[in-house]
C-alpha atoms as a PDB file:
ATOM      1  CA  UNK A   1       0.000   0.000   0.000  1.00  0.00           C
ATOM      2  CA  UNK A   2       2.572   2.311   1.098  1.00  0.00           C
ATOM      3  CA  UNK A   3       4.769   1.655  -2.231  1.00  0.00           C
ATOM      4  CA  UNK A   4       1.549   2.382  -4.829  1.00  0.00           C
ATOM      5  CA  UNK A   5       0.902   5.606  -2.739  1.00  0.00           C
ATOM      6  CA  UNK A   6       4.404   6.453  -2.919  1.00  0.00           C
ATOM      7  CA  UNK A   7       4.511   6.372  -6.767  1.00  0.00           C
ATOM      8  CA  UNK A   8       1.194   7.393  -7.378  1.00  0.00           C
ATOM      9  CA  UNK A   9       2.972  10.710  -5.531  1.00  0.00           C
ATOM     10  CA  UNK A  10       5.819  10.792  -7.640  1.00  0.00           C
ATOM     11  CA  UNK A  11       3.921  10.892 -10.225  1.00  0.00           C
ATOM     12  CA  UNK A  12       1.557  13.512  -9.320  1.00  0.00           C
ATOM     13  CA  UNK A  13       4.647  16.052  -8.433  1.00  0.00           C
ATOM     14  CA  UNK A  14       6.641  14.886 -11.493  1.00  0.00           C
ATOM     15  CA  UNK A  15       3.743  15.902 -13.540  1.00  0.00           C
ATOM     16  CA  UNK A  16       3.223  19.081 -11.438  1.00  0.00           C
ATOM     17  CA  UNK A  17       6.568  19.888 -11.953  1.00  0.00           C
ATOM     18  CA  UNK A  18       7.342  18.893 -15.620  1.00  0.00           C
ATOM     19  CA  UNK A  19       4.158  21.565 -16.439  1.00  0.00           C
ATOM     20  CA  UNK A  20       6.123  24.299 -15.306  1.00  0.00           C
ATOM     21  CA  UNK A  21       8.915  23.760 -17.435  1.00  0.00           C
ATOM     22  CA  UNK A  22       6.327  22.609 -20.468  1.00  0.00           C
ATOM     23  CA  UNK A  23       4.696  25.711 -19.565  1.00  0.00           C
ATOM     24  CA  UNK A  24       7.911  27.917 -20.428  1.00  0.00           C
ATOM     25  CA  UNK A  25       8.771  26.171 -23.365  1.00  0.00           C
ATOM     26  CA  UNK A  26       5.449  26.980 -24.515  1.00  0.00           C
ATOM     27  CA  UNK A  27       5.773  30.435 -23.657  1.00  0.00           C
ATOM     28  CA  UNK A  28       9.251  31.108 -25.994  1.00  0.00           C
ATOM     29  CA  UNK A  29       7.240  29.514 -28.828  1.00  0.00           C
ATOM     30  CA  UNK A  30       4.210  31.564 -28.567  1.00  0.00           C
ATOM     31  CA  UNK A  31       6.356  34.682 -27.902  1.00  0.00           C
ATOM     32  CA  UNK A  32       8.794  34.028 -31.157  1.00  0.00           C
ATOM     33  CA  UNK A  33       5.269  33.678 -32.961  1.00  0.00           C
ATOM     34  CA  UNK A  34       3.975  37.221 -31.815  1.00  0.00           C
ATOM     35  CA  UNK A  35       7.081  38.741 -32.603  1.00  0.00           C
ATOM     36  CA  UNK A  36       6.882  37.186 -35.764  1.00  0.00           C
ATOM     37  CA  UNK A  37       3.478  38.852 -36.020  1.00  0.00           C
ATOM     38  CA  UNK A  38       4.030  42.137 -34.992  1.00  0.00           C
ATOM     39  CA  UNK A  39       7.233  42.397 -37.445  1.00  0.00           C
ATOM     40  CA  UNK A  40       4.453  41.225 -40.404  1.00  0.00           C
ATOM     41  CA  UNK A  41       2.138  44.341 -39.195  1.00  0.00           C
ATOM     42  CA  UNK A  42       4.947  46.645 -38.865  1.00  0.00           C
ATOM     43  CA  UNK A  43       6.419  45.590 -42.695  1.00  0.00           C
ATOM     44  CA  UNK A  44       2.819  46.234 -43.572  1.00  0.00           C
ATOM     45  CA  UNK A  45       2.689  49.757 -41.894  1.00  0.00           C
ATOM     46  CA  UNK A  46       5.808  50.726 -43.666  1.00  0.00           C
ATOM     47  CA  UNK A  47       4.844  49.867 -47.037  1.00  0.00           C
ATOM     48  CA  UNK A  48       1.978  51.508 -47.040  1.00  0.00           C
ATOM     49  CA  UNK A  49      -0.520  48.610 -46.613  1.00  0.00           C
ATOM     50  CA  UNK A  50      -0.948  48.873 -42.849  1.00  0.00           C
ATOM     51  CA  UNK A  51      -2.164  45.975 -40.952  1.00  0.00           C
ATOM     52  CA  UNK A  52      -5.328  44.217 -41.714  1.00  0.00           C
ATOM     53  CA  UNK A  53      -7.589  44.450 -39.119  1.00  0.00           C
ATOM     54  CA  UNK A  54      -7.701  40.080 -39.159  1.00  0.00           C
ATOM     55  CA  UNK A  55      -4.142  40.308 -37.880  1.00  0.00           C
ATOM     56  CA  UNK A  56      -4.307  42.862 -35.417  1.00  0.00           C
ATOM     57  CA  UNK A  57      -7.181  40.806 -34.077  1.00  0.00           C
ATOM     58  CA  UNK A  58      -4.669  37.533 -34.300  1.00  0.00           C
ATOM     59  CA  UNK A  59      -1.948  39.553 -32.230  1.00  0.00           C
ATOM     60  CA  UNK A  60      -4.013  40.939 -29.629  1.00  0.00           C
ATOM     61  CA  UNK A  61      -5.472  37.468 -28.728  1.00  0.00           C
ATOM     62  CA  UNK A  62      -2.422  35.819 -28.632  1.00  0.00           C
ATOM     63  CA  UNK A  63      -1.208  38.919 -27.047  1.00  0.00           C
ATOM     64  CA  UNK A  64      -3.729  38.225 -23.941  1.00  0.00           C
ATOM     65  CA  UNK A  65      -3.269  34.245 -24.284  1.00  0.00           C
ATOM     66  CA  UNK A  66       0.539  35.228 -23.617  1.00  0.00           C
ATOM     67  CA  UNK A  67      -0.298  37.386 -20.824  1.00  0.00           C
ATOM     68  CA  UNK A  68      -2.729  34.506 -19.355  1.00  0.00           C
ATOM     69  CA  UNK A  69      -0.239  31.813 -20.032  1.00  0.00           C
ATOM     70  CA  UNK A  70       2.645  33.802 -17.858  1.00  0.00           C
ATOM     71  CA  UNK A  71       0.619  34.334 -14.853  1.00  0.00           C
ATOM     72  CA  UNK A  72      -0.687  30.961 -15.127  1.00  0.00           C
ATOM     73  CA  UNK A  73       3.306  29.969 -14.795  1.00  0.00           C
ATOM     74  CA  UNK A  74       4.383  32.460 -12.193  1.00  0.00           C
ATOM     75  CA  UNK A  75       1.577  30.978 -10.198  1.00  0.00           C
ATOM     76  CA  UNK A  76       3.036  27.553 -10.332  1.00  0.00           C
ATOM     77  CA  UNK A  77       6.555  28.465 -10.092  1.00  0.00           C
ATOM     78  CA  UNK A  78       5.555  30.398  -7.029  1.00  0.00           C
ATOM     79  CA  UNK A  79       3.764  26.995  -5.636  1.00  0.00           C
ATOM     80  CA  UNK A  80       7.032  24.994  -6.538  1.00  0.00           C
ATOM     81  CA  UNK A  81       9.278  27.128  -5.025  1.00  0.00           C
ATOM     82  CA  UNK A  82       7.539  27.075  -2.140  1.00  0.00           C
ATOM     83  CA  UNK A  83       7.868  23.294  -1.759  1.00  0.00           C
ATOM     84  CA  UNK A  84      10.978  23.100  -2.666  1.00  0.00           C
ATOM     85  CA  UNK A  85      12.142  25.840   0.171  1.00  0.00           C
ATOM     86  CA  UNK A  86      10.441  23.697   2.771  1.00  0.00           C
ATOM     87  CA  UNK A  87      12.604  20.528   2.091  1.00  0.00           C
ATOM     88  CA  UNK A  88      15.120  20.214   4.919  1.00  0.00           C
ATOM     89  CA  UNK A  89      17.760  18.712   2.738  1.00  0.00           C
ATOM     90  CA  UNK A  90      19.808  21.780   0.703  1.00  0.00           C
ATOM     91  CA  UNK A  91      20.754  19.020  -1.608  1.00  0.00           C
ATOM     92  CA  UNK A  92      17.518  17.673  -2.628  1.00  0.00           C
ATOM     93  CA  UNK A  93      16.361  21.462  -2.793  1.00  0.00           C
ATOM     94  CA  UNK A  94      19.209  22.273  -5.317  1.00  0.00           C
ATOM     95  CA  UNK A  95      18.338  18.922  -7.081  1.00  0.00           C
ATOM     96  CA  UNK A  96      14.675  20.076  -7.572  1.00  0.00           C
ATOM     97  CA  UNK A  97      15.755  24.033  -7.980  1.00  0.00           C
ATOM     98  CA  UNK A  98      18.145  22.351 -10.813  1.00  0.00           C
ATOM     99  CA  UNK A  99      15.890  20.158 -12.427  1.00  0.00           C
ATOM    100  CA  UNK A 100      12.641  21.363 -12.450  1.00  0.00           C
ATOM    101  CA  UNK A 101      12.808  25.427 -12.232  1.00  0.00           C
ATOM    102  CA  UNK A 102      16.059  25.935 -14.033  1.00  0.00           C
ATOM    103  CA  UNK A 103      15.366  22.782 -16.672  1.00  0.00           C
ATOM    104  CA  UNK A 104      19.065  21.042 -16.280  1.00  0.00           C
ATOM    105  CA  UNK A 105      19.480  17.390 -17.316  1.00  0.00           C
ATOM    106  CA  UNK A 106      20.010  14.815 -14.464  1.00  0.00           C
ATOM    107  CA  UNK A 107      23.965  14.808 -16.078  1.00  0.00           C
ATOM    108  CA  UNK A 108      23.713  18.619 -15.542  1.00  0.00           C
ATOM    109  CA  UNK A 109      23.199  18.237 -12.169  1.00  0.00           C
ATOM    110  CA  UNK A 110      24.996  15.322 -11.434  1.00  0.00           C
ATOM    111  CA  UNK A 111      28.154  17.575 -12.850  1.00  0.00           C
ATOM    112  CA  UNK A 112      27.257  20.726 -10.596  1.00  0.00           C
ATOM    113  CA  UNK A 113      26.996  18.920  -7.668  1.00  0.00           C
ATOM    114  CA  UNK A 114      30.230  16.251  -8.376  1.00  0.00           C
ATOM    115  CA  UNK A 115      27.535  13.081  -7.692  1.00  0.00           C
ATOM    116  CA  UNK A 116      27.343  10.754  -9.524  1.00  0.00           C
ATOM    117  CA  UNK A 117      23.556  10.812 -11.920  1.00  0.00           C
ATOM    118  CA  UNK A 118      22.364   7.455  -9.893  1.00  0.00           C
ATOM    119  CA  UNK A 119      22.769   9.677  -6.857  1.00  0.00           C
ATOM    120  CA  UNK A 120      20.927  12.713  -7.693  1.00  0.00           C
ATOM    121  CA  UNK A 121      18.025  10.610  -8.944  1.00  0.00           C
ATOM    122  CA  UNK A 122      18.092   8.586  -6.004  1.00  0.00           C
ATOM    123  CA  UNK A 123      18.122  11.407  -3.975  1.00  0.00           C
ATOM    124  CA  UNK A 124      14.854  13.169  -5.691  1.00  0.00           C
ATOM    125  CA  UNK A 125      13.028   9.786  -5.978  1.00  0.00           C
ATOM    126  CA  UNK A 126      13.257   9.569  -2.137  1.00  0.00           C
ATOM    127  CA  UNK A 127      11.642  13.343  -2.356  1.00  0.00           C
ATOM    128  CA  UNK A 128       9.253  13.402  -4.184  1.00  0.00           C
ATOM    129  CA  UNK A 129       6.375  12.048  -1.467  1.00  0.00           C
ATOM    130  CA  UNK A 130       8.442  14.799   0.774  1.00  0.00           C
ATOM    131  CA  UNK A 131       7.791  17.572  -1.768  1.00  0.00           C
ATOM    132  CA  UNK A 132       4.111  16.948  -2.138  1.00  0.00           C
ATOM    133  CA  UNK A 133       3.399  17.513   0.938  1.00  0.00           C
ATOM    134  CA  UNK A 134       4.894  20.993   0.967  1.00  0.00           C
ATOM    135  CA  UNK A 135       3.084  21.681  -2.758  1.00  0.00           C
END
């Protein structure tokens, strides 16, 4: 019983955590796309054409989906960062810090920290129940 409930809480944190960084990656898309868009409209403007009014409309919505989409992730971050600050263990908290709020690989970490990878995953697989309890 104990084991299932432990990974059916590693899973629920993984997740939790893996949709932050999802989250920014999304983010540097959808902000390369509005630039993208608002260099079309300005091309437009210089040439004389101006903007049609279907692509303004296109830019301001994805404008406020941006917007949405970066509280949404400081509100997460926020709730991460909060979990991760009440682990005891600085190691485990520069583990999660590492992996899930600065996006390093486990070898990335592993390096940083002089550990071996089998160590820093062992350490944030014994976490992970830890963490959800702070989240």
């Amino acid at each position: 019983m104990f084991t299932n409930e432990y990974a059916q809480s590693k899973v629920r944190v993984k997740e939790m955590l893996e949709s932050v960084l999802y989250t920014k990656q999304a983010l540097v898309v959808k902000k390369q796309v509005l630039d993208d868009l608002f260099a079309m409209a300005v091309a437009a403007r210089q040439y004389g054409g101006g903007a049609d009014a279907k692509l303004q409309r296109r830019i301001e919505k994805l404008r406020r989906e941006f917007l949405q989409d970066i509280n949404a992730l400081l509100v997460k971050k926020t709730k991460v960062k909060r979990g991760i600050l009440a682990l005891e263990d600085e190691r485990v908290r520069t583990i999660f810090e590492a992996k899930y709020l600065k996006g390093l690989t486990w070898e990335g970490i592993a390096d940083m920290m002089n550990y071996s990878v089998v160590h820093v995953k062992r350490l944030a697989n014994e976490n992970y129940y830890i963490l959800e309890r702070g989240l």
